[in-house]
C-alpha atoms as a PDB file:
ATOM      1  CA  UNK A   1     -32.592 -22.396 -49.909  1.00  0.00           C
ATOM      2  CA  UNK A   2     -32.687 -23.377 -53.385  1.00  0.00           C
ATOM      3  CA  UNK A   3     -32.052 -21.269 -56.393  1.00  0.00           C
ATOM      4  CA  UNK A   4     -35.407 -21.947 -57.566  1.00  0.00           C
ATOM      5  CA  UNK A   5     -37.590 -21.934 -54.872  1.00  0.00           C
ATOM      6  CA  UNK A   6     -36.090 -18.564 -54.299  1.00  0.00           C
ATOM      7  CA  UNK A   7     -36.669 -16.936 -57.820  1.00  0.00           C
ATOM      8  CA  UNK A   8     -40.379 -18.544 -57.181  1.00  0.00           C
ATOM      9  CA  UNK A   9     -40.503 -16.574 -53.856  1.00  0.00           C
ATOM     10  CA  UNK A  10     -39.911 -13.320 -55.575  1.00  0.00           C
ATOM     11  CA  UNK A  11     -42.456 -14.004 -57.985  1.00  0.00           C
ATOM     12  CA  UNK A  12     -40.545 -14.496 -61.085  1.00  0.00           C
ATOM     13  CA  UNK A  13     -42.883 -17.342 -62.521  1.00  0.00           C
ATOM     14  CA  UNK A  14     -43.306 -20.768 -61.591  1.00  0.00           C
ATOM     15  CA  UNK A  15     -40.677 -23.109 -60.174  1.00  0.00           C
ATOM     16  CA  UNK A  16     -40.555 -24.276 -64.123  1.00  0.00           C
ATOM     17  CA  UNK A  17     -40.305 -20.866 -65.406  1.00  0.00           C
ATOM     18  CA  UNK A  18     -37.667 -20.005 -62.658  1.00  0.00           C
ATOM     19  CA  UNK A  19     -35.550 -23.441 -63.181  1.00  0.00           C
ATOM     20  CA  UNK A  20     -35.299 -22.260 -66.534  1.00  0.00           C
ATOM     21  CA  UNK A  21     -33.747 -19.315 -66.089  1.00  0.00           C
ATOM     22  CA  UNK A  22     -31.396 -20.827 -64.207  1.00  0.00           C
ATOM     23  CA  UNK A  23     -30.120 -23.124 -66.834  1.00  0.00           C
ATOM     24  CA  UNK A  24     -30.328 -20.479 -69.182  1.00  0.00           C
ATOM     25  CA  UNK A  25     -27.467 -18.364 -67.228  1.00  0.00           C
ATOM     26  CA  UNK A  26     -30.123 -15.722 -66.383  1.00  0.00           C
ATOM     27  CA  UNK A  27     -29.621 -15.280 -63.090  1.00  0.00           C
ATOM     28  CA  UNK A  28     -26.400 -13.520 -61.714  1.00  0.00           C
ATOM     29  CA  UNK A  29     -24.845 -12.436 -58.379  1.00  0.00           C
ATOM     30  CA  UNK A  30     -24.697 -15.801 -56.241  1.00  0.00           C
ATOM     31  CA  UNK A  31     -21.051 -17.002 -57.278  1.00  0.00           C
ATOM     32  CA  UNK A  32     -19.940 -15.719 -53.997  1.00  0.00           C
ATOM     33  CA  UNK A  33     -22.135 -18.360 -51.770  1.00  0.00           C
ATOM     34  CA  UNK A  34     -22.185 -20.758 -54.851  1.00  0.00           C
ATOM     35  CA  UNK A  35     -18.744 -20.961 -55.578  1.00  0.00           C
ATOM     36  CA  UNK A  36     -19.580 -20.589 -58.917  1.00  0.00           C
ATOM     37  CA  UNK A  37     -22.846 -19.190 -61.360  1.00  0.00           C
ATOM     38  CA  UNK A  38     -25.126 -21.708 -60.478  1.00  0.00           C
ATOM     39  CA  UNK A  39     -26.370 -24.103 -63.355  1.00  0.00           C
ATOM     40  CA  UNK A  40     -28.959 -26.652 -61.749  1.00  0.00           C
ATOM     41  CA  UNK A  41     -32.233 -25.382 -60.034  1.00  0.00           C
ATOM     42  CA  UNK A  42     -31.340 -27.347 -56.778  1.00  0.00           C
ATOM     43  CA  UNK A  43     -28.242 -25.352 -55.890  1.00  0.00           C
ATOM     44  CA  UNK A  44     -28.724 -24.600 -52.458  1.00  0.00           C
ATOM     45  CA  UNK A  45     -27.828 -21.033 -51.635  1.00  0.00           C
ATOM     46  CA  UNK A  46     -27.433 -18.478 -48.674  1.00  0.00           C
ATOM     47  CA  UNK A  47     -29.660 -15.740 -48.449  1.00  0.00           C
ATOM     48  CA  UNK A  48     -30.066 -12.398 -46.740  1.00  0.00           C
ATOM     49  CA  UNK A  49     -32.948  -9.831 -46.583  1.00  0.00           C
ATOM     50  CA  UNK A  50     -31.641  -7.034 -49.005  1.00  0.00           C
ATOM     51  CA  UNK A  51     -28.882  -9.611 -51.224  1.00  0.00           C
ATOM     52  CA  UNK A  52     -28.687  -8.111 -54.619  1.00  0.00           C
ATOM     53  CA  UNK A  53     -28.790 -10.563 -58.034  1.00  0.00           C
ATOM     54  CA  UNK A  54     -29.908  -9.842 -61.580  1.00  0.00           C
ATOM     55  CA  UNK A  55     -32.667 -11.921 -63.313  1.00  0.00           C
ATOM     56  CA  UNK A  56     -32.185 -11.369 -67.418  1.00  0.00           C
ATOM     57  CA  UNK A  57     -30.142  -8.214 -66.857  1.00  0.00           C
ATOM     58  CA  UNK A  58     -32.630  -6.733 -64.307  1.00  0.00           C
ATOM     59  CA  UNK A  59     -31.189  -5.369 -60.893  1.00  0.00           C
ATOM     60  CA  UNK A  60     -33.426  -7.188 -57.797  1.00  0.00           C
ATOM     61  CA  UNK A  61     -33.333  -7.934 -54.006  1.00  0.00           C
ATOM     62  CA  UNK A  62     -33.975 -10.503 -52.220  1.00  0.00           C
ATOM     63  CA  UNK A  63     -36.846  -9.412 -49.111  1.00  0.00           C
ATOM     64  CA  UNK A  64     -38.552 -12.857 -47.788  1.00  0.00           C
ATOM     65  CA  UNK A  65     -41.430 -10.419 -47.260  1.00  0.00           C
ATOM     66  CA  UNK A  66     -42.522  -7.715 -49.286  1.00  0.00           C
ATOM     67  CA  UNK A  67     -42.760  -3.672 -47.676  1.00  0.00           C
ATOM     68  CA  UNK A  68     -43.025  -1.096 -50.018  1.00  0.00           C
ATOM     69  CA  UNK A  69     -44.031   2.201 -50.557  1.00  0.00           C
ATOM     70  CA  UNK A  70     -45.417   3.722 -53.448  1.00  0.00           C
ATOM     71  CA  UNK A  71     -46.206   7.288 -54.439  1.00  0.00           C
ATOM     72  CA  UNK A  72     -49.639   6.895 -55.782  1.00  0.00           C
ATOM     73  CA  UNK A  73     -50.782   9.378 -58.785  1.00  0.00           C
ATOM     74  CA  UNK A  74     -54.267  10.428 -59.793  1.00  0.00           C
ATOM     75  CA  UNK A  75     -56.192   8.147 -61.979  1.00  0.00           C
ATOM     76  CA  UNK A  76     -55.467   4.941 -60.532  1.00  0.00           C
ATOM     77  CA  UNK A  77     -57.316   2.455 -58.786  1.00  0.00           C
ATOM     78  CA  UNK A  78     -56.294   0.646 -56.107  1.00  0.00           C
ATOM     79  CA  UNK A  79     -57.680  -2.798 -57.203  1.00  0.00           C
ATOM     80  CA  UNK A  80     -56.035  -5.445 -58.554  1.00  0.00           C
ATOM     81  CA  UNK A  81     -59.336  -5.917 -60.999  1.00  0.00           C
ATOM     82  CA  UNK A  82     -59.884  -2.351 -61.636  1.00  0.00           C
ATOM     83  CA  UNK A  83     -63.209  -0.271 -63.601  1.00  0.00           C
ATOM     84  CA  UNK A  84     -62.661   2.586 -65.006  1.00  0.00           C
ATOM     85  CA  UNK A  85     -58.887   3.262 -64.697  1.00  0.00           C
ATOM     86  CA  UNK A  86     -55.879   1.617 -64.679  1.00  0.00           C
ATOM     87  CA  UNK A  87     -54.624  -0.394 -61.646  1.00  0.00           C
ATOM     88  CA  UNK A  88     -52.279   0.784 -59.124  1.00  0.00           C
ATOM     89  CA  UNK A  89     -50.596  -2.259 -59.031  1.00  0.00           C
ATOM     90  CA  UNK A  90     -49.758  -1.595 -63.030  1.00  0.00           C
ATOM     91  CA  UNK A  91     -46.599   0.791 -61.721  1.00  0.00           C
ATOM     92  CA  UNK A  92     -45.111  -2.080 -60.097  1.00  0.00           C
ATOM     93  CA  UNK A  93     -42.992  -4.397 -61.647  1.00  0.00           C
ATOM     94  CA  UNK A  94     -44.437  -8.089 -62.195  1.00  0.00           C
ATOM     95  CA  UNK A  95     -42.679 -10.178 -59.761  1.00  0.00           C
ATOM     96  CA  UNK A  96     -44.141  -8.122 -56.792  1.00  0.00           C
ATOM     97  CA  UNK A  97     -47.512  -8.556 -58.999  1.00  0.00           C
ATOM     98  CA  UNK A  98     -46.888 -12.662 -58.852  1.00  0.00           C
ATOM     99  CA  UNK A  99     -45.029 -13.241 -55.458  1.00  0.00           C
ATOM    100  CA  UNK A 100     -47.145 -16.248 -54.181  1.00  0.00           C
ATOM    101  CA  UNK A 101     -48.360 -16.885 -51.021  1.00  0.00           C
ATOM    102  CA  UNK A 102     -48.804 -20.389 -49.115  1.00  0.00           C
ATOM    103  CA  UNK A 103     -47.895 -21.565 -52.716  1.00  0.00           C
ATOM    104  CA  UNK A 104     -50.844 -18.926 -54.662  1.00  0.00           C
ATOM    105  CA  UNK A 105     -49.928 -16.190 -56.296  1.00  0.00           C
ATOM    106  CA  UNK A 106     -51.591 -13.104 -55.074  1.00  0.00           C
ATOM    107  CA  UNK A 107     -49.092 -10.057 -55.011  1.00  0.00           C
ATOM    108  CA  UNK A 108     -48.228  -7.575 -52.418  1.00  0.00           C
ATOM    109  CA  UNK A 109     -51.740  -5.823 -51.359  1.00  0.00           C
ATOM    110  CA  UNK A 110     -52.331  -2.376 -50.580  1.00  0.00           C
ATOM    111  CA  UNK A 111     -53.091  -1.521 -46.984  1.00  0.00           C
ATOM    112  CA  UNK A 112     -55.845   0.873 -47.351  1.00  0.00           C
ATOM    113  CA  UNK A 113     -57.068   2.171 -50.623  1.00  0.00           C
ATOM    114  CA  UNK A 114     -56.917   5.471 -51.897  1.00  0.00           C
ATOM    115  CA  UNK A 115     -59.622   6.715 -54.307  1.00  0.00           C
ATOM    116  CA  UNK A 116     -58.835   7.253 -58.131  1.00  0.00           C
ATOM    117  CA  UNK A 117     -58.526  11.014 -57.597  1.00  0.00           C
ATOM    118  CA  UNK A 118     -56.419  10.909 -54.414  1.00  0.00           C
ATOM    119  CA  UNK A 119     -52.843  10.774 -54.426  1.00  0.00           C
ATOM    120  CA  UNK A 120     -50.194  10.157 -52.361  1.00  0.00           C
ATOM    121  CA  UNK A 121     -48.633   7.214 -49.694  1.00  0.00           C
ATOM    122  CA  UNK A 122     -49.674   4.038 -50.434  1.00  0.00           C
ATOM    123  CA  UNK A 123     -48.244   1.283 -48.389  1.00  0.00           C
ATOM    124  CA  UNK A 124     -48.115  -2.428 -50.170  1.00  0.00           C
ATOM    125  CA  UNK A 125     -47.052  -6.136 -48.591  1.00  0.00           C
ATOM    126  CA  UNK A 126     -47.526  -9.314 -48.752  1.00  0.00           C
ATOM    127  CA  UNK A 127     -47.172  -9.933 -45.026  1.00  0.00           C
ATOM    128  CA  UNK A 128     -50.839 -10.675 -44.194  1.00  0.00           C
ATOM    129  CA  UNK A 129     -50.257  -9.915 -40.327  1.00  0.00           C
ATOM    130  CA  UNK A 130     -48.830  -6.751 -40.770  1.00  0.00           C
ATOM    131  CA  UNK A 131     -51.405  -5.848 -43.058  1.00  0.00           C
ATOM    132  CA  UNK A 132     -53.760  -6.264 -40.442  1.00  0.00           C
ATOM    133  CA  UNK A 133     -52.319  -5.069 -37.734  1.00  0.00           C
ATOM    134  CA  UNK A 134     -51.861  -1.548 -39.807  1.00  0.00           C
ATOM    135  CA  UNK A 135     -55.586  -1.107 -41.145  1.00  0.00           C
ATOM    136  CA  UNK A 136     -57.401  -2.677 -37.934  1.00  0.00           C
ATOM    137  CA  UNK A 137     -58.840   0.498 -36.274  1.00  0.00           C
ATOM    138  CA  UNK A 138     -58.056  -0.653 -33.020  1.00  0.00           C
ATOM    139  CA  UNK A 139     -54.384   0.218 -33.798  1.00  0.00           C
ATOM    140  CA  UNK A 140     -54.922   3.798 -34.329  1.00  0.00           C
ATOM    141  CA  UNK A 141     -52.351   4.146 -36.812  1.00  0.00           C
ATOM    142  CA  UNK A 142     -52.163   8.045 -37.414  1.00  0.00           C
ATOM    143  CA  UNK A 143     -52.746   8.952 -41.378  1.00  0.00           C
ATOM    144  CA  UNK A 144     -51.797  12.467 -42.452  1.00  0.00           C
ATOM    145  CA  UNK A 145     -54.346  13.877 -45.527  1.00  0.00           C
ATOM    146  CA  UNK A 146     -53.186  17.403 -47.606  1.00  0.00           C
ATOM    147  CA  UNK A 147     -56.712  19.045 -48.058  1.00  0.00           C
ATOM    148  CA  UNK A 148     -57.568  21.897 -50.900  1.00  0.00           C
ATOM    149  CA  UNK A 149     -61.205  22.536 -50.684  1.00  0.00           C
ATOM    150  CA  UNK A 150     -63.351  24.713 -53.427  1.00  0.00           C
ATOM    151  CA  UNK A 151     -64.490  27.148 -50.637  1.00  0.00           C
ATOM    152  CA  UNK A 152     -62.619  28.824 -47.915  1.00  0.00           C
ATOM    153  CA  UNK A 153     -61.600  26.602 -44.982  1.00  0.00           C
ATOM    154  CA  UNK A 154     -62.684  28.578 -41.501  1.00  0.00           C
ATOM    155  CA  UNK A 155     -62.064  28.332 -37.889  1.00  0.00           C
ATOM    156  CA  UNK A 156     -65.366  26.842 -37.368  1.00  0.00           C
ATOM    157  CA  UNK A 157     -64.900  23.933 -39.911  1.00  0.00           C
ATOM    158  CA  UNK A 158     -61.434  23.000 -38.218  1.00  0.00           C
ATOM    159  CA  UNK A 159     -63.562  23.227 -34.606  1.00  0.00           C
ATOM    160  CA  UNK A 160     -66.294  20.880 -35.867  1.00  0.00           C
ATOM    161  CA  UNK A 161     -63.735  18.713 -37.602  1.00  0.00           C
ATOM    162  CA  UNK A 162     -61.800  18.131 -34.050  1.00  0.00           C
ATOM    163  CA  UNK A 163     -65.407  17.747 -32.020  1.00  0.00           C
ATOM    164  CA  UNK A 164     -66.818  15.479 -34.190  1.00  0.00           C
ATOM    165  CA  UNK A 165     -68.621  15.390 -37.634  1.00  0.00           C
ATOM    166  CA  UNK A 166     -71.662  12.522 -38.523  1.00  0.00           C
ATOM    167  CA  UNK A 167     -71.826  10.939 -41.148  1.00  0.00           C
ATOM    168  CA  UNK A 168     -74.864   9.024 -42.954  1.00  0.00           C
ATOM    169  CA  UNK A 169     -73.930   5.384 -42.130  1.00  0.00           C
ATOM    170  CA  UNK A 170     -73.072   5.989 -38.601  1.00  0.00           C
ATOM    171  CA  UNK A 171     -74.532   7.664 -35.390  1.00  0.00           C
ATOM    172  CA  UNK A 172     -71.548   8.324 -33.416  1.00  0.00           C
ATOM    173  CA  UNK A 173     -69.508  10.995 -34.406  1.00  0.00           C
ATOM    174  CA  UNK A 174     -66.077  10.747 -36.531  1.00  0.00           C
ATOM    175  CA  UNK A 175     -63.358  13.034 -35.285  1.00  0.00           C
ATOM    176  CA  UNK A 176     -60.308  14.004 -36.552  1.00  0.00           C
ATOM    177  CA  UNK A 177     -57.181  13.169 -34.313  1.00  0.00           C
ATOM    178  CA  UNK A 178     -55.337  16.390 -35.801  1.00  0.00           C
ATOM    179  CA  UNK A 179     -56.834  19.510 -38.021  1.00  0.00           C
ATOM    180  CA  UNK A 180     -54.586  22.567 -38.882  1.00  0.00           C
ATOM    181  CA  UNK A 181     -55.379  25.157 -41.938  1.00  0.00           C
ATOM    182  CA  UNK A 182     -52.377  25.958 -43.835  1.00  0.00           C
ATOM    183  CA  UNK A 183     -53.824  28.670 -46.369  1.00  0.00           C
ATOM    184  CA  UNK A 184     -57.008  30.056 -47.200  1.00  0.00           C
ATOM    185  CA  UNK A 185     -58.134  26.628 -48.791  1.00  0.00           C
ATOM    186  CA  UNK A 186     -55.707  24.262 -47.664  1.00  0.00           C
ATOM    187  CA  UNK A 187     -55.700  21.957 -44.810  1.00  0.00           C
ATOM    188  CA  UNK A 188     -54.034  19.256 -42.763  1.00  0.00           C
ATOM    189  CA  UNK A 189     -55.899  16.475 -41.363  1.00  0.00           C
ATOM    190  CA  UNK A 190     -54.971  13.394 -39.521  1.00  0.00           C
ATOM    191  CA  UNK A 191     -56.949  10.113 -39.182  1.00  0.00           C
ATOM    192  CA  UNK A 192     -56.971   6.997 -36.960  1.00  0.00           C
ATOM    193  CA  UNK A 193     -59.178   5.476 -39.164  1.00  0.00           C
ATOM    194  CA  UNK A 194     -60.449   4.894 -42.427  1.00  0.00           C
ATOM    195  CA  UNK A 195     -63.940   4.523 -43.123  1.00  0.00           C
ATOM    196  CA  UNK A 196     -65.796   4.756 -47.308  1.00  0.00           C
ATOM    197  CA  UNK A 197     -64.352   8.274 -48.223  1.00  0.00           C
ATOM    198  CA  UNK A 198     -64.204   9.442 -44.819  1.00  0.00           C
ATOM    199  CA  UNK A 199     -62.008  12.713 -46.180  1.00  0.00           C
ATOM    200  CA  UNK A 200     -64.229  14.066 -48.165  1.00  0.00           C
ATOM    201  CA  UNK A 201     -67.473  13.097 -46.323  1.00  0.00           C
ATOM    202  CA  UNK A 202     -66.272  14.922 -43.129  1.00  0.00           C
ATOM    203  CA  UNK A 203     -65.236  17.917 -45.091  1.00  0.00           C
ATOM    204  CA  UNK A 204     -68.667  17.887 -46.685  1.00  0.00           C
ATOM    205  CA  UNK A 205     -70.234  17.586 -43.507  1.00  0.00           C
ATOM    206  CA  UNK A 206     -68.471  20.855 -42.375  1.00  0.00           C
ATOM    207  CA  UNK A 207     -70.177  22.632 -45.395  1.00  0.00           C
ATOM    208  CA  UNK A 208     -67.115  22.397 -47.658  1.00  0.00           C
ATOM    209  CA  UNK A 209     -66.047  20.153 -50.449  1.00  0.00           C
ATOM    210  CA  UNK A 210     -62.361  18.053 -51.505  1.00  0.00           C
ATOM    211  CA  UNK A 211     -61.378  19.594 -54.920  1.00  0.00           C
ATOM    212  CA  UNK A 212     -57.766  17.394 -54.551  1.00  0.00           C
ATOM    213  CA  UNK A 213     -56.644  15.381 -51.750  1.00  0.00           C
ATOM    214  CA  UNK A 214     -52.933  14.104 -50.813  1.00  0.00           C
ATOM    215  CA  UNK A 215     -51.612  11.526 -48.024  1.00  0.00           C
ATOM    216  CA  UNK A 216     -48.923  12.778 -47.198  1.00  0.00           C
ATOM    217  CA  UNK A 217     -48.209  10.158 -43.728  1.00  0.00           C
ATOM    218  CA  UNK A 218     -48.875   7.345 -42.341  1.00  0.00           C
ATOM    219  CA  UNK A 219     -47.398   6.464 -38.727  1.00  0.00           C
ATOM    220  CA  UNK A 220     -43.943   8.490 -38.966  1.00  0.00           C
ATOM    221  CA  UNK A 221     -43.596   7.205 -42.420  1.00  0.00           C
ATOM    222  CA  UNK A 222     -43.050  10.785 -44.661  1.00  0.00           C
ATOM    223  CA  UNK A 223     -43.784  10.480 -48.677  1.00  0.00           C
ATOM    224  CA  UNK A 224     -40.744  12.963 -49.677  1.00  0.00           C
ATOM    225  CA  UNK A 225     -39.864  14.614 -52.490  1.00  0.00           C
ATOM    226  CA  UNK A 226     -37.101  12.289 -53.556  1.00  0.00           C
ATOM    227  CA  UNK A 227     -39.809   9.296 -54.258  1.00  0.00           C
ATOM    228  CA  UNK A 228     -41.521  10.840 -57.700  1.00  0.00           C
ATOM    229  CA  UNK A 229     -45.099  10.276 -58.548  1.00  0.00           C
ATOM    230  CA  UNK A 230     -45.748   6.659 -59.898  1.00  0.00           C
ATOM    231  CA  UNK A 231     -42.218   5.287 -58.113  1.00  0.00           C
ATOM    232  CA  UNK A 232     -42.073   2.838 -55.311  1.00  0.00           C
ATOM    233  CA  UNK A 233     -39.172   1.678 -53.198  1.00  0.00           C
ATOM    234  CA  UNK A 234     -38.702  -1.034 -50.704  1.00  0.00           C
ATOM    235  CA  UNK A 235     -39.131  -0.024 -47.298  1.00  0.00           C
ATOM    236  CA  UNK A 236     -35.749   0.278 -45.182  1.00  0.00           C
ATOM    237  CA  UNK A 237     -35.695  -1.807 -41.450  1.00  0.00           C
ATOM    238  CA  UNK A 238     -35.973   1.078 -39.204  1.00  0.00           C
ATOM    239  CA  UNK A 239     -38.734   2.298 -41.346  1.00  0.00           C
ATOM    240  CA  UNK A 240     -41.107  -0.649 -40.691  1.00  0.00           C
ATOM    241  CA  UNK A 241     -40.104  -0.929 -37.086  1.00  0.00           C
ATOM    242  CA  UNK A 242     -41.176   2.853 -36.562  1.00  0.00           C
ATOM    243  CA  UNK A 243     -44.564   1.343 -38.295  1.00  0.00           C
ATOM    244  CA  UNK A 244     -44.476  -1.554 -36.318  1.00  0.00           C
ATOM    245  CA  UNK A 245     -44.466   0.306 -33.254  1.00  0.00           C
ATOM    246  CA  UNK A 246     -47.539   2.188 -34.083  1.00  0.00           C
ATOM    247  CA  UNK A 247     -49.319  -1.451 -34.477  1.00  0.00           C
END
């Protein structure tokens, strides 16, 4: 591959922004496949998913698709054209903003949006298949939600939760795959899919109401502790094939 179709892949600007940090002595950590620091744009280099370099001092790594995860805070939207608050997309850095795709630049995407005031796991890529493979309901792909309601959570709200709740745009009932209390106003419910604010409209429909809501998992993915809020991190191989096999 060439040096600067390969900055270009990452998103670090266009082939004439990228072939200028190359002749600039920007970019570091190929001398070992080069021979030497590369100095012309057409160097052709090896590359492996994961290869560390530096572009203008900054640590980076080479993925030829893009699977992160990012620990979503409150007050963000998750559009890349947001409203009222700032995007979601604004805690990650700009190359994963401009990688290109088919030759436009789009950025990684976020499979499956989480509302302003919902925090938690949000899963980004810029592999269009496995995008759709992980939010087409047909997969199934289990989502984890940490509940705190304003009222008392009850036996009967977890029973009607599992049976089956309705909601105004559609006729047949929406259950929940999973539904466990874990304190007098706390709750754990899992999803197989994701319909407009399907959290809180089930919990409403139970006769309660979401005063903060957390994902917490998606597939056997975990968000843990060590991933603060507002961080992301690439995704790690057996990671996505765990997700992979729920798709």
């Amino acid at each position: 591959m060439r040096l600067d179709d390969l900055l270009f892949s990452q998103g670090f600007g266009t082939r004439r922004v990228c072939a200028g940090l190359i002749q600039q002595g920007f970019i570091k950590g190929f001398e070992q496949f080069a021979g030497a620091e590369p100095a012309q744009s057409a160097t052709e280099i090896i590359v492996t998913d994961g290869m560390p370099f530096s572009v203008q001092g900054k640590a980076w790594e080479y993925h030829e698709r893009a699977y992160l995860m990012l620990h979503k805070p409150a007050g963000y939207e998750c559009s890349h054209r947001p409203g009222a608050w700032p995007s979601a997309y604004s805690l990650l850095p700009a190359p994963l903003r401009q990688r290109p795709t088919k030759g436009v630049v789009q950025g990684v995407q976020a499979i499956g949006r989480l509302d302003q005031d919902t925090t938690g796991l949000l899963l980004l890529t810029d592999d269009g298949q496995f995008l759709h493979k992980m939010s087409s309901p047909k997969h199934h792909v289990p989502k984890v939600y940490q509940i705190t309601t304003d009222r008392e959570v009850d036996t009967k709200q977890i029973e009607k939760l599992l049976a089956g709740v309705v909601l105004n745009d559609d006729p047949k009932p929406v259950k929940a795959a999973a539904a466990e209390q874990t304190g007098e106003k706390t709750l754990d419910m899992t999803l197989t899919e994701g319909k407009y604010h399907q959290v809180k409209r089930m919990i409403a429909a139970v006769g309660n109401h979401v005063v903060a809501l957390h994902r917490s998992q998606i597939g056997n993915l975990v968000l843990n502790e060590d991933l603060p809020s507002g961080q992301w991190r690439w995704l790690s191989a057996s990671e996505l094939e765990s997700l992979s096999k729920k798709c």
